[in-house]
Protein backbone atom coordinates (compact mmCIF):
# COMPACT_ATOMS: atom_id res chain seq x y z
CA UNK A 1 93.38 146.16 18.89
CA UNK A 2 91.92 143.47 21.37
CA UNK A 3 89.25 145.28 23.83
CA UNK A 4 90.32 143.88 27.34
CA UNK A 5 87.24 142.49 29.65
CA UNK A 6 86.92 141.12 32.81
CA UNK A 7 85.39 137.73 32.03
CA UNK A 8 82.45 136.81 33.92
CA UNK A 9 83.11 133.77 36.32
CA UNK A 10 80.22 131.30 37.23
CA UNK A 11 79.43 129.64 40.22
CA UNK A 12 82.56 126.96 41.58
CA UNK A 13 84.11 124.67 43.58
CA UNK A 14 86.28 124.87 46.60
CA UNK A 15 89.55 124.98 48.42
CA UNK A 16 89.74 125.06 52.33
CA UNK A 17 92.06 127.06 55.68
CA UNK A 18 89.33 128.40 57.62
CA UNK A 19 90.15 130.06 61.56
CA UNK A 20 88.25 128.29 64.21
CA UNK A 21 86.07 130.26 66.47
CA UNK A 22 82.51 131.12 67.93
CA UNK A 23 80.17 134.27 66.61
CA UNK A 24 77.27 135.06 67.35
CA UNK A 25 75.17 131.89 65.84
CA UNK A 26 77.75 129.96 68.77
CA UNK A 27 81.30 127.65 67.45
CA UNK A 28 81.34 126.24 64.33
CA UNK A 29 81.32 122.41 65.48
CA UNK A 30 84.04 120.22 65.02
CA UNK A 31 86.88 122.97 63.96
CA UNK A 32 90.37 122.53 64.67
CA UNK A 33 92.97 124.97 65.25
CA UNK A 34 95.03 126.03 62.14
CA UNK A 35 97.15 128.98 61.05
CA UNK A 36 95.74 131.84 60.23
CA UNK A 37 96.60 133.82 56.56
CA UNK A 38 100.24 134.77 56.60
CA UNK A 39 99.46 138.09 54.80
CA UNK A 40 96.20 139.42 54.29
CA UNK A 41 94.42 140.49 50.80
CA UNK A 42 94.10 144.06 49.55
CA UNK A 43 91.25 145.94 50.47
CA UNK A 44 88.34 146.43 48.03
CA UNK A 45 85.14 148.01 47.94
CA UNK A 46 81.45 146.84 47.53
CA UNK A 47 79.70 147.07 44.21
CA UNK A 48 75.96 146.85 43.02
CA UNK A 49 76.71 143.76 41.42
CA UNK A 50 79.79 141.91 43.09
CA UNK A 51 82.11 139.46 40.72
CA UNK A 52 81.25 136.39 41.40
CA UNK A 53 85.13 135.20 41.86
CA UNK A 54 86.05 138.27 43.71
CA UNK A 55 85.35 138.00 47.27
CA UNK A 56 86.70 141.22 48.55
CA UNK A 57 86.21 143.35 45.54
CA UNK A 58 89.88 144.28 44.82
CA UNK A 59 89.42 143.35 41.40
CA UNK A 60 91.40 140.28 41.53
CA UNK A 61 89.18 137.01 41.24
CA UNK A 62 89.94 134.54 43.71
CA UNK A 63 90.42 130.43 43.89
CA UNK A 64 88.16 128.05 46.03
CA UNK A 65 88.95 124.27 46.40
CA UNK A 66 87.85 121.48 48.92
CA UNK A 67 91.36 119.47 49.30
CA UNK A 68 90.75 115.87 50.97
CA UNK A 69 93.55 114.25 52.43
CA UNK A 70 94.28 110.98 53.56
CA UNK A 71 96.96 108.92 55.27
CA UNK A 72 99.15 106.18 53.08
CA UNK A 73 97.33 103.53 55.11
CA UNK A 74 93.85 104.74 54.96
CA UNK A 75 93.05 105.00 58.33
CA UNK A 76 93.19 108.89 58.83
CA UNK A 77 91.28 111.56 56.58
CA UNK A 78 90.65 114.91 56.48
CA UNK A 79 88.97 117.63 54.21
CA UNK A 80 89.09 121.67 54.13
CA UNK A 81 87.74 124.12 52.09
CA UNK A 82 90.64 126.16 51.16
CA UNK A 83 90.53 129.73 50.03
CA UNK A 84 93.26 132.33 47.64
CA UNK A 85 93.14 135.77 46.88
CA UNK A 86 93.68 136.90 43.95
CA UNK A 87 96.79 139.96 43.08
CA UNK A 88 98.09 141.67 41.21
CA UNK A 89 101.27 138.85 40.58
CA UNK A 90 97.99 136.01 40.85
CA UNK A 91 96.92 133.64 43.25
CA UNK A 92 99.25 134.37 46.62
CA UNK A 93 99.19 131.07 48.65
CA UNK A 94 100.35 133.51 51.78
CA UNK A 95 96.70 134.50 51.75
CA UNK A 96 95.02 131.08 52.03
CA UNK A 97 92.35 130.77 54.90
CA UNK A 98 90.83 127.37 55.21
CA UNK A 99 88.19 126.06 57.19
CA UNK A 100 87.99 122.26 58.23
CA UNK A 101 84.90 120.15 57.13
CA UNK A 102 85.11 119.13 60.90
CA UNK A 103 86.45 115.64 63.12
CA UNK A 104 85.99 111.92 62.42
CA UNK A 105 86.35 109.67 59.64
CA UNK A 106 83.24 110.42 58.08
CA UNK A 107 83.00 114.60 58.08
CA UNK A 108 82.48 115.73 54.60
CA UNK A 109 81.71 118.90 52.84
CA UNK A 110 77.87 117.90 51.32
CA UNK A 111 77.36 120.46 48.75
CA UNK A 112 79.80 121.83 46.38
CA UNK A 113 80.70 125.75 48.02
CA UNK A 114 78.49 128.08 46.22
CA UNK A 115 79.50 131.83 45.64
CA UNK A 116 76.73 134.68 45.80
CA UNK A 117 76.05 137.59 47.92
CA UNK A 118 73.81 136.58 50.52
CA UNK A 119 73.25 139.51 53.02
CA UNK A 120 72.88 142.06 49.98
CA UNK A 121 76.43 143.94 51.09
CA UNK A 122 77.95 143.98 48.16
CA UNK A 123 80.34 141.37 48.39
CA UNK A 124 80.62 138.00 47.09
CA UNK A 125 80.02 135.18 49.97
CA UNK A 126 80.68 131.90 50.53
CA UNK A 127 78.22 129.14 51.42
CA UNK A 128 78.58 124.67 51.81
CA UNK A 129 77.32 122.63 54.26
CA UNK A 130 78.82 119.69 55.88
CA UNK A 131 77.95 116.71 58.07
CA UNK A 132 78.54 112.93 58.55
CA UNK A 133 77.27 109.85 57.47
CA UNK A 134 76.13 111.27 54.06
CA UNK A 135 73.52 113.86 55.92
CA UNK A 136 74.17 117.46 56.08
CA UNK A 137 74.63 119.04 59.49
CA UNK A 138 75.34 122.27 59.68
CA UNK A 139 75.14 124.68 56.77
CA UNK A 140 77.86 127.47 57.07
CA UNK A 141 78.93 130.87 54.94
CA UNK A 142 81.95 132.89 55.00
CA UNK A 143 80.97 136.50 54.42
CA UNK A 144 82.67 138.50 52.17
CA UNK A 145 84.18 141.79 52.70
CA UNK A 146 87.02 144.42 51.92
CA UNK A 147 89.84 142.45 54.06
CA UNK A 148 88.63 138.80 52.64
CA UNK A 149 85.78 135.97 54.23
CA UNK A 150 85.03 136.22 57.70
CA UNK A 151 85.56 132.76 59.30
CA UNK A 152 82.91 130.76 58.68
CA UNK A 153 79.24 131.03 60.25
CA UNK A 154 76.89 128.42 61.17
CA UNK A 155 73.67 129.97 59.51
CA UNK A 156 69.95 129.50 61.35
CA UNK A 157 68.94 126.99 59.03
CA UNK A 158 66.79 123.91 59.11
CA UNK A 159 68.05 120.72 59.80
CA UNK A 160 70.16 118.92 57.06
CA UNK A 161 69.66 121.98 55.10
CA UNK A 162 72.28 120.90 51.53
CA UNK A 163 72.15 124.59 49.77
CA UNK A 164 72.97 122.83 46.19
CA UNK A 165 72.05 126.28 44.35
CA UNK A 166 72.26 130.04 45.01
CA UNK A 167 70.29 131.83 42.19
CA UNK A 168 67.62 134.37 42.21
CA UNK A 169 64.31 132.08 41.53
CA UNK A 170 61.82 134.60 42.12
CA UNK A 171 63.37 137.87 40.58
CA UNK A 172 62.96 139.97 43.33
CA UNK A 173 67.44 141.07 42.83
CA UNK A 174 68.33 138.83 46.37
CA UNK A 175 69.49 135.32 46.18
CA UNK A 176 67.86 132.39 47.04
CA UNK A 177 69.37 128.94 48.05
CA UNK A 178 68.01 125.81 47.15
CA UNK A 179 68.09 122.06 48.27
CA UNK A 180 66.78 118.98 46.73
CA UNK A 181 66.37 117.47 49.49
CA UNK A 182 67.41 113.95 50.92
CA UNK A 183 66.65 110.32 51.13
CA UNK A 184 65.02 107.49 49.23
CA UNK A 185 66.63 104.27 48.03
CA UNK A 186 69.17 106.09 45.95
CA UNK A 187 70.47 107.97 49.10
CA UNK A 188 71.66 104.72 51.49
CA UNK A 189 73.25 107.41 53.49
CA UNK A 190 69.92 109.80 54.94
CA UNK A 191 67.96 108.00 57.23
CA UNK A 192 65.23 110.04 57.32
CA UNK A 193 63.14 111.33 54.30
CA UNK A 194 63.54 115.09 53.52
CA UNK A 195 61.96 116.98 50.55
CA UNK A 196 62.79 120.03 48.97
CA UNK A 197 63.07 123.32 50.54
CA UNK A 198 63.25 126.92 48.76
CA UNK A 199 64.86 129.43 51.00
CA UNK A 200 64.79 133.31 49.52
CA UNK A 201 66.47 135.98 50.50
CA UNK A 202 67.92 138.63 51.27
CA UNK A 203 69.41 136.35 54.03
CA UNK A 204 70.58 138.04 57.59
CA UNK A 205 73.61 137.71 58.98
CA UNK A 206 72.39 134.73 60.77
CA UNK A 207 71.04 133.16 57.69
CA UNK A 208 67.48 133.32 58.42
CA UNK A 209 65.43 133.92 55.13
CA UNK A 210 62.75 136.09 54.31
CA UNK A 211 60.33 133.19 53.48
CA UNK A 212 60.38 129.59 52.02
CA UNK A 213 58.84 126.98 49.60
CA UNK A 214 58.85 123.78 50.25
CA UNK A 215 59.20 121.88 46.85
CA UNK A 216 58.44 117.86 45.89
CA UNK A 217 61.77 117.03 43.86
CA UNK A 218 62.32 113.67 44.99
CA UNK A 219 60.27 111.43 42.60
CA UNK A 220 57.91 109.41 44.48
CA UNK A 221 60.73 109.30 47.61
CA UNK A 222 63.06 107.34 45.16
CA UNK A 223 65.58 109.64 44.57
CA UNK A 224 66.40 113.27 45.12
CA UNK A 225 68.89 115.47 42.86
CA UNK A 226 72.02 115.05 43.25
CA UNK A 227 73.17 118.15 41.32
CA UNK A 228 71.45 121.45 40.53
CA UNK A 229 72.65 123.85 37.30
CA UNK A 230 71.20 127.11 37.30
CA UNK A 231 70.76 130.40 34.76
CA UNK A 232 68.34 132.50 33.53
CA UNK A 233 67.75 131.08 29.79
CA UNK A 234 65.14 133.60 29.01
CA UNK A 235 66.51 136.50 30.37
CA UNK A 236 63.07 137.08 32.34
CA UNK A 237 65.32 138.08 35.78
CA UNK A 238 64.20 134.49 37.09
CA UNK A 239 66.55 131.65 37.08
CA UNK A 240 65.95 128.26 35.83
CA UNK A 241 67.45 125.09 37.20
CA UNK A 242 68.49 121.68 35.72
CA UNK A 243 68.87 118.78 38.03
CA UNK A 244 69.91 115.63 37.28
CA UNK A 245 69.10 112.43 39.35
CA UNK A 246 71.41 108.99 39.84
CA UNK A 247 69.41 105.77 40.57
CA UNK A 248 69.47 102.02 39.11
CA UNK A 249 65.89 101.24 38.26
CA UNK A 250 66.59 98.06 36.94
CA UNK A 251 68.31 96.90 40.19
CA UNK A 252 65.07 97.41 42.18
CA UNK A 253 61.81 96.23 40.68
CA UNK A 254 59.52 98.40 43.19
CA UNK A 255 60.73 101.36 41.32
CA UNK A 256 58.43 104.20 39.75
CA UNK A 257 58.31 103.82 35.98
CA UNK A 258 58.01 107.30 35.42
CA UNK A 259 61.77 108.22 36.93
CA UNK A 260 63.76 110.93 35.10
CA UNK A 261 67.51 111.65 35.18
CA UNK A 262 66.67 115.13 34.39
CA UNK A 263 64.26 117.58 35.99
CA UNK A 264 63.83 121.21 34.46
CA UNK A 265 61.97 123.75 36.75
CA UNK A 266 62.05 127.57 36.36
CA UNK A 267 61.76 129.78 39.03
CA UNK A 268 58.46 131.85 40.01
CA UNK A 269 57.66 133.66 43.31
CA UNK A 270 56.20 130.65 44.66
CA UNK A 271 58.42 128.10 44.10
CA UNK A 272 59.75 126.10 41.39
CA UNK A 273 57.35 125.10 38.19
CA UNK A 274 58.61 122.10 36.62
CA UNK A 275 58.87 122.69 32.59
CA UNK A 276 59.08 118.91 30.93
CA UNK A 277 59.26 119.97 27.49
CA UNK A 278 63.52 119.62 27.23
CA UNK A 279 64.22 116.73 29.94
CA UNK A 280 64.28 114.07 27.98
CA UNK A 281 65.93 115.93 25.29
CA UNK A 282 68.83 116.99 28.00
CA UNK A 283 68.54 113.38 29.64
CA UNK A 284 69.71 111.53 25.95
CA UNK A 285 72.47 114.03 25.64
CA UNK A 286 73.79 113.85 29.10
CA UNK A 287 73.32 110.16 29.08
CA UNK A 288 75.75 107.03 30.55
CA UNK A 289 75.77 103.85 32.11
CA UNK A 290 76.93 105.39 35.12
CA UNK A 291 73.98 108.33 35.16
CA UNK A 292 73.77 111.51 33.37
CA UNK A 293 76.87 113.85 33.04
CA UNK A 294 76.91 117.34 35.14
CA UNK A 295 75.81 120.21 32.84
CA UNK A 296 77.02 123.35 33.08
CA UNK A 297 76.00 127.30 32.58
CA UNK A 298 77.90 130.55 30.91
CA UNK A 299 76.87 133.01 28.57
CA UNK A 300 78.72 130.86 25.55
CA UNK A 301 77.89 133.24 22.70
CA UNK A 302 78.08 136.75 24.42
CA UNK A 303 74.36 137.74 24.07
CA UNK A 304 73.86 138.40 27.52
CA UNK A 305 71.41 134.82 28.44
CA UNK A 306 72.53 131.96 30.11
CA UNK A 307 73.41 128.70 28.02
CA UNK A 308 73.69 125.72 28.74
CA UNK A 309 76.54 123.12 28.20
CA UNK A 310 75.81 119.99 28.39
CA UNK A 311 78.86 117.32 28.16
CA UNK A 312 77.43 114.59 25.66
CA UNK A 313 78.07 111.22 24.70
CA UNK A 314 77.55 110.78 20.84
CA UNK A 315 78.12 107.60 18.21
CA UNK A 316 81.33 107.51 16.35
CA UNK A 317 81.84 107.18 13.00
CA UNK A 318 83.38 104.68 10.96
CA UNK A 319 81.63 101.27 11.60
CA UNK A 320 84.48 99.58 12.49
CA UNK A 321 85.49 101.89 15.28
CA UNK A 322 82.60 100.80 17.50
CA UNK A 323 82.37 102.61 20.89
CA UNK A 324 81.16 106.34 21.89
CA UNK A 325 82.49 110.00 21.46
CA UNK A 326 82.93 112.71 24.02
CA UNK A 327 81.60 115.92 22.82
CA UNK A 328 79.91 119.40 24.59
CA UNK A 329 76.61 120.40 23.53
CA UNK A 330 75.87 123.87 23.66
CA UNK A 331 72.15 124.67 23.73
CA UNK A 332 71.46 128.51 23.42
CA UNK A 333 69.28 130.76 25.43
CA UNK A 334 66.44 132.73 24.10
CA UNK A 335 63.91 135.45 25.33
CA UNK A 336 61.28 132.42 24.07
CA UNK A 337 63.50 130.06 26.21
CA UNK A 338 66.13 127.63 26.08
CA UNK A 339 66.90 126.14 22.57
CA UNK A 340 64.40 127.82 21.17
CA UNK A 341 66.50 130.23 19.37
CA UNK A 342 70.20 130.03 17.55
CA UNK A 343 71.03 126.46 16.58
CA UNK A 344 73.11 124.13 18.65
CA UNK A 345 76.51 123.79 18.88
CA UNK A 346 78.14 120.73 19.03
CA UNK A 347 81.53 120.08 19.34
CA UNK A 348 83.53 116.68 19.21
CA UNK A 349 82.09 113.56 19.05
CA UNK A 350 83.94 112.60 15.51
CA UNK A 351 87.50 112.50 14.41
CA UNK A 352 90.64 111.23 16.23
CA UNK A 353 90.92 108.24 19.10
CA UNK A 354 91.51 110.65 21.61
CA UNK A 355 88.10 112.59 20.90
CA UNK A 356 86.53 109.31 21.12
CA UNK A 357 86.47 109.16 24.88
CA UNK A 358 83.37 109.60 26.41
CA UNK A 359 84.55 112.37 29.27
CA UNK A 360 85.60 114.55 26.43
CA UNK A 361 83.54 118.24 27.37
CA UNK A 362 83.59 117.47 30.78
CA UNK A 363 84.03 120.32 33.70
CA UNK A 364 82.87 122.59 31.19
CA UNK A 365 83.37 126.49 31.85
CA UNK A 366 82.86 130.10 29.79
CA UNK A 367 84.91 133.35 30.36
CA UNK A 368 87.47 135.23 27.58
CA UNK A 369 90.78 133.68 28.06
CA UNK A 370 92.78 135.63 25.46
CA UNK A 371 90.72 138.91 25.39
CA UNK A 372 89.15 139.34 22.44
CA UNK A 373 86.22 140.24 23.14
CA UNK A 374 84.22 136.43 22.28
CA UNK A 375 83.70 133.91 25.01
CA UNK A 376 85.87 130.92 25.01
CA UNK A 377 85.17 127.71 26.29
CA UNK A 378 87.55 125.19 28.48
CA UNK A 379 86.87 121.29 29.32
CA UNK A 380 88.35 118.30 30.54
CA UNK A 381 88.91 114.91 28.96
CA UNK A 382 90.04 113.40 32.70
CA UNK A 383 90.33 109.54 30.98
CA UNK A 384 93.03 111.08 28.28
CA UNK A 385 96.11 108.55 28.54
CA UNK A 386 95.80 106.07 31.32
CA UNK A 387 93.95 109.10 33.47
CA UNK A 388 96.45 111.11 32.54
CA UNK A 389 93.96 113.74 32.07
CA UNK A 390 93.80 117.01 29.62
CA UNK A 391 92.46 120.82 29.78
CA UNK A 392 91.36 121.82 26.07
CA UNK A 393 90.93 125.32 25.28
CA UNK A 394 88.01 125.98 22.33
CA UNK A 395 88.22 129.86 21.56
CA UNK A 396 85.44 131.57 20.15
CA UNK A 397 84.85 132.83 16.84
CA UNK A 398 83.24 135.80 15.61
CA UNK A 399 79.85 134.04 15.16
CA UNK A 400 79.77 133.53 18.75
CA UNK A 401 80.28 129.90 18.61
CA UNK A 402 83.39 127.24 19.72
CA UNK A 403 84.73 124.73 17.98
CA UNK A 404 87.57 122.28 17.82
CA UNK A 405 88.86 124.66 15.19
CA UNK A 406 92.29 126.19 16.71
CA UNK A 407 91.76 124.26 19.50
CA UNK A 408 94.44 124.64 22.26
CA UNK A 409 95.21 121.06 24.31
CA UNK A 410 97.39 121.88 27.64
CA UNK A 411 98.24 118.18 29.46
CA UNK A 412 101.66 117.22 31.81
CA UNK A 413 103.28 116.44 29.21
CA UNK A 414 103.19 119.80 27.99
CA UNK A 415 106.48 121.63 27.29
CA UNK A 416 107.42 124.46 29.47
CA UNK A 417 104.90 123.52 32.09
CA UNK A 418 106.64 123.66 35.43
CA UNK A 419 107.32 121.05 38.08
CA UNK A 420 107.11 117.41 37.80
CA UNK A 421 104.34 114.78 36.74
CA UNK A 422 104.23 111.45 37.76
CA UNK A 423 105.75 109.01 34.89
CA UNK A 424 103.43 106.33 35.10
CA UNK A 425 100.63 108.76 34.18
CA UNK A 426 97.35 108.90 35.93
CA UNK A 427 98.45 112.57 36.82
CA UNK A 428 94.25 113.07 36.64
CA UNK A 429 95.57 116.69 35.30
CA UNK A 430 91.67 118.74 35.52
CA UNK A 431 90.95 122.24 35.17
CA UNK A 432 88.88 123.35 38.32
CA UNK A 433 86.06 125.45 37.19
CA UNK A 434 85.31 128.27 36.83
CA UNK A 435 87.65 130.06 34.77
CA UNK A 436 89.17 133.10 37.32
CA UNK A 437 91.09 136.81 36.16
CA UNK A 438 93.17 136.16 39.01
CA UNK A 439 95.91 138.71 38.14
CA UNK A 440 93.18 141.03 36.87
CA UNK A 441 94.82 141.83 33.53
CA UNK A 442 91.11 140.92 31.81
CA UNK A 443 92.48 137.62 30.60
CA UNK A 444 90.57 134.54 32.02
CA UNK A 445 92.82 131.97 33.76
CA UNK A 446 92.47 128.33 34.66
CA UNK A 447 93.45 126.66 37.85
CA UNK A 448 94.91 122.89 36.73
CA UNK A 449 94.85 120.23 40.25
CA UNK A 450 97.24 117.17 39.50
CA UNK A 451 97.26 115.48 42.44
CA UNK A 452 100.03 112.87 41.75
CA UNK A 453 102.25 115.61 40.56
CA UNK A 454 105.64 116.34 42.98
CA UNK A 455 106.16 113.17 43.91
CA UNK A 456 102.36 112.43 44.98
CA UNK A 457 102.56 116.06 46.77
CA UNK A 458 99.96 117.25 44.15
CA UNK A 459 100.09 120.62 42.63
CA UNK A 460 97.98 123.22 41.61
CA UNK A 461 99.19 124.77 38.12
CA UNK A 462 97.52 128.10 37.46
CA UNK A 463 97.09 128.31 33.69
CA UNK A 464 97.77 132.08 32.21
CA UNK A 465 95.34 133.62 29.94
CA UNK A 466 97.26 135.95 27.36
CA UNK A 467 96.31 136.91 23.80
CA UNK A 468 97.22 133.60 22.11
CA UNK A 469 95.54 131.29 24.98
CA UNK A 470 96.80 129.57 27.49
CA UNK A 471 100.69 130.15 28.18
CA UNK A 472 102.67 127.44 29.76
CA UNK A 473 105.79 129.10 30.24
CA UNK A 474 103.99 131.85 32.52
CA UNK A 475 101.94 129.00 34.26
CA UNK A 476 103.02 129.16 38.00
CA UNK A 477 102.47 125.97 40.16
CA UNK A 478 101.97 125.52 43.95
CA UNK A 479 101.44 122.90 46.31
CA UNK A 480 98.49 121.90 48.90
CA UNK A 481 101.36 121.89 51.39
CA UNK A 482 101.96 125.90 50.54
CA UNK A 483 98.00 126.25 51.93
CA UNK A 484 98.62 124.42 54.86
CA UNK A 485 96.90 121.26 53.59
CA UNK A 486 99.00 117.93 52.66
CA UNK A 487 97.35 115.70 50.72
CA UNK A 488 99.26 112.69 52.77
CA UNK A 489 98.69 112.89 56.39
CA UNK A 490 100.73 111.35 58.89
């Protein structure tokens, strides 16, 4: 008999129909009228430790996206964060609330939407920040509650505040936000130099925090994170965090020599303590031309500690297929810290041309997709076929370990997948992480984005969990015109 769980989701990315408005902080700048939800979300209640993919605690996770559209000439562009609650059928698109990363050309979300309860109510919130010309202006949240988000909320932050992480750094049970800060010659965008800040909570209402670090992250002014991964490896109640940096040294000869593409700090009550003993382990496996890959963070092998996954690019065996492989590194937490414990994992790298692609592992994301019990693990290979793109389930094994042992590959070309993919390919087919119980039936579920699918509509296929995996019969699709959001504008 299979013991049915409600996987744990990690933090995500974004989808966006948000109602324009003022509250008490004054308007959120630069919002345009839209349509509000067609049918509200179930009520739900507050717990003592919200689900991180449930915003209104119903028990069904729910589906965030930022969806960027653009006209056929080039010349118009737009981008929302789009939001879907979760029911008992799944994801219903008459529920989507999005919220507009404001006017102009240049208005972008800056920081990937991070979920965590800020105010301490309960309920799972929403925060991003957005802005122009590559600098952050206003950073927002959409609180959570019984009936859904509220609209969103400029929050009394500093200027060109970027929240990359939410995570509890100091162990105190609130949640802290974090940015890296901005500027330097790798960030063409900032003109002004910004470093670090440490915000903790709890947060109020209006976002102020109950006291702040200021942190040096941004090597010598050079260069500044660009992403932050977060989990508490040790199980200490303090998170750690993983950053990884994107420069070209050898294109500018008044550069540092002691830059790193990855910096590891862990949390502490005043501030962030840099450990160096694993960067440039995590910098060779994370390493490409093009800058180090995006790790990720789940509890892989069910023990309770964070892990880390870190998509890797390995040599490939024989000799006279010369290139590099795709894999996913899996390195373990420990109560004596991060891969200090269990041995690796690693998975890929070897064996057929498709595995040879250096993406494969990518997007990686943890949760129990058929129920069993034993974490599985999904990725992306996004360069599969002419950027046709792939999802590949690895299911876990009783060890507590993945592997490409019964490995389950889900592309547009799969049979009984529904609607239609583009011929010529570069469908770009992606899981969006992180893996979601959507329907609530304790089977993880993944949320596919295809944007050339319908015709160039794009489509958002919602991947089943069941017992056996993934189920592509059952998978039900819908487009970014059901939200209220075309990807081609006028």
């Amino acid at each position: 008999m299979r013991t049915h769980r409600r996987p744990a989701a990690v933090l995500a990315c974004a989808l966006l129909l948000a109602i324009p408005g003022c509250d008490a902080n004054g308007p959120f700048v630069g919002d345009r009228s839209s349509r509000p939800p067609t049918t509200r979300p179930a009520a739900g209640k507050p717990s003592d430790h919200p689900a991180p993919g449930d915003f209104n605690g119903d028990g069904y996770d729910d589906f965030v996206d930022v969806v960027e559209s653009k006209s056929k000439d080039g010349e118009k562009y737009a981008a929302h964060l789009v939001v879907v609650y979760g029911s008992r059928s799944g994801l219903d698109t008459g529920t989507a609330q999005r919220t507009s990363a404001g006017t102009g050309q240049y208005a972008r979300f800056m920081s990937p939407p991070l979920r965590a309860d800020l105010d301490g109510d309960g309920f799972t919130d929403l925060v991003g920040s957005r802005g122009t010309d590559g600098i952050a202006r206003e950073t927002f949240a959409l609180f959570g509650g019984a009936r859904g988000l509220s609209t969103a909320r400029r929050l009394d932050l500093p200027d060109s505040f970027r929240p990359l992480a939410a995570a509890d750094f100091d162990g105190d049970g609130s949640v802290d936000l974090l940015d890296g800060g901005h500027s330097g010659s790798a960030d063409p965008g900032a003109t002004e130099m910004s470093g670090g800040l440490l915000l903790y909570g709890p947060f109020d209402r209006k976002g102020a925090p109950s006291r702040q670090a200021v942190l040096d992250l941004n090597q010598h002014g050079y260069a500044t994170p660009a992403s932050a991964t977060t989990g508490d490896f040790d199980g200490d109640g303090r998170a750690e965090v993983v950053f990884t940096y994107s420069f070209d040294a050898e294109e500018d000869e008044s550069a540092p020599s002691d830059l790193h593409t990855i910096g590891v700090y862990e949390g502490g009550e005043q501030g962030l303590v840099r450990n160096t003993r694993q960067e440039g382990d995590i910098a060779d496996l994370t390493a490409t031309f093009d800058g180090p890959r995006i790790p990720a963070t789940g509890d892989a092998d069910g023990d309770g500690l964070s892990d880390l996954l870190a998509p890797t690019q390995l040599p490939v065996a024989p000799a006279d297929m010369p290139g590099a492989g795709g894999a996913l590194t899996i390195l373990y937490g420990a109560k004596s810290g991060l891969d200090t414990g269990r041995e690796r994992t690693v998975i890929g790298g070897m064996g057929t041309a498709d595995r040879r692609r250096i993406d494969f592992g990518s997007s990686p994301s943890v949760g129990d997709v058929d129920a069993d019990g034993t974490p599985d693990v999904v990725v992306n290979t996004p360069d599969f076929r002419r950027h046709d793109g792939k999802v590949t389930l690895l299911p876990g094994r009783a060890d507590g370990t993945q592997s490409l042992d019964g490995e389950q590959v889900t592309d547009a070309e799969t049979d009984g997948l529904p609607g239609t993919p583009n011929p010529y390919h570069w469908n770009a087919f992606g899981h969006r992480p992180p893996l979601l119980d959507v329907d609530g039936d304790g089977h993880a579920d993944a949320v596919v984005f295809a944007p050339l699918y319908e015709k160039r509509k794009g489509a958002y296929l919602v991947l089943r969990g069941t017992d056996d995996g993934f189920a592509p019969r059952k998978t039900r699709l819908f487009t970014p015109d059901d939200l209220g959001v075309p990807l081609r504008l006028p």
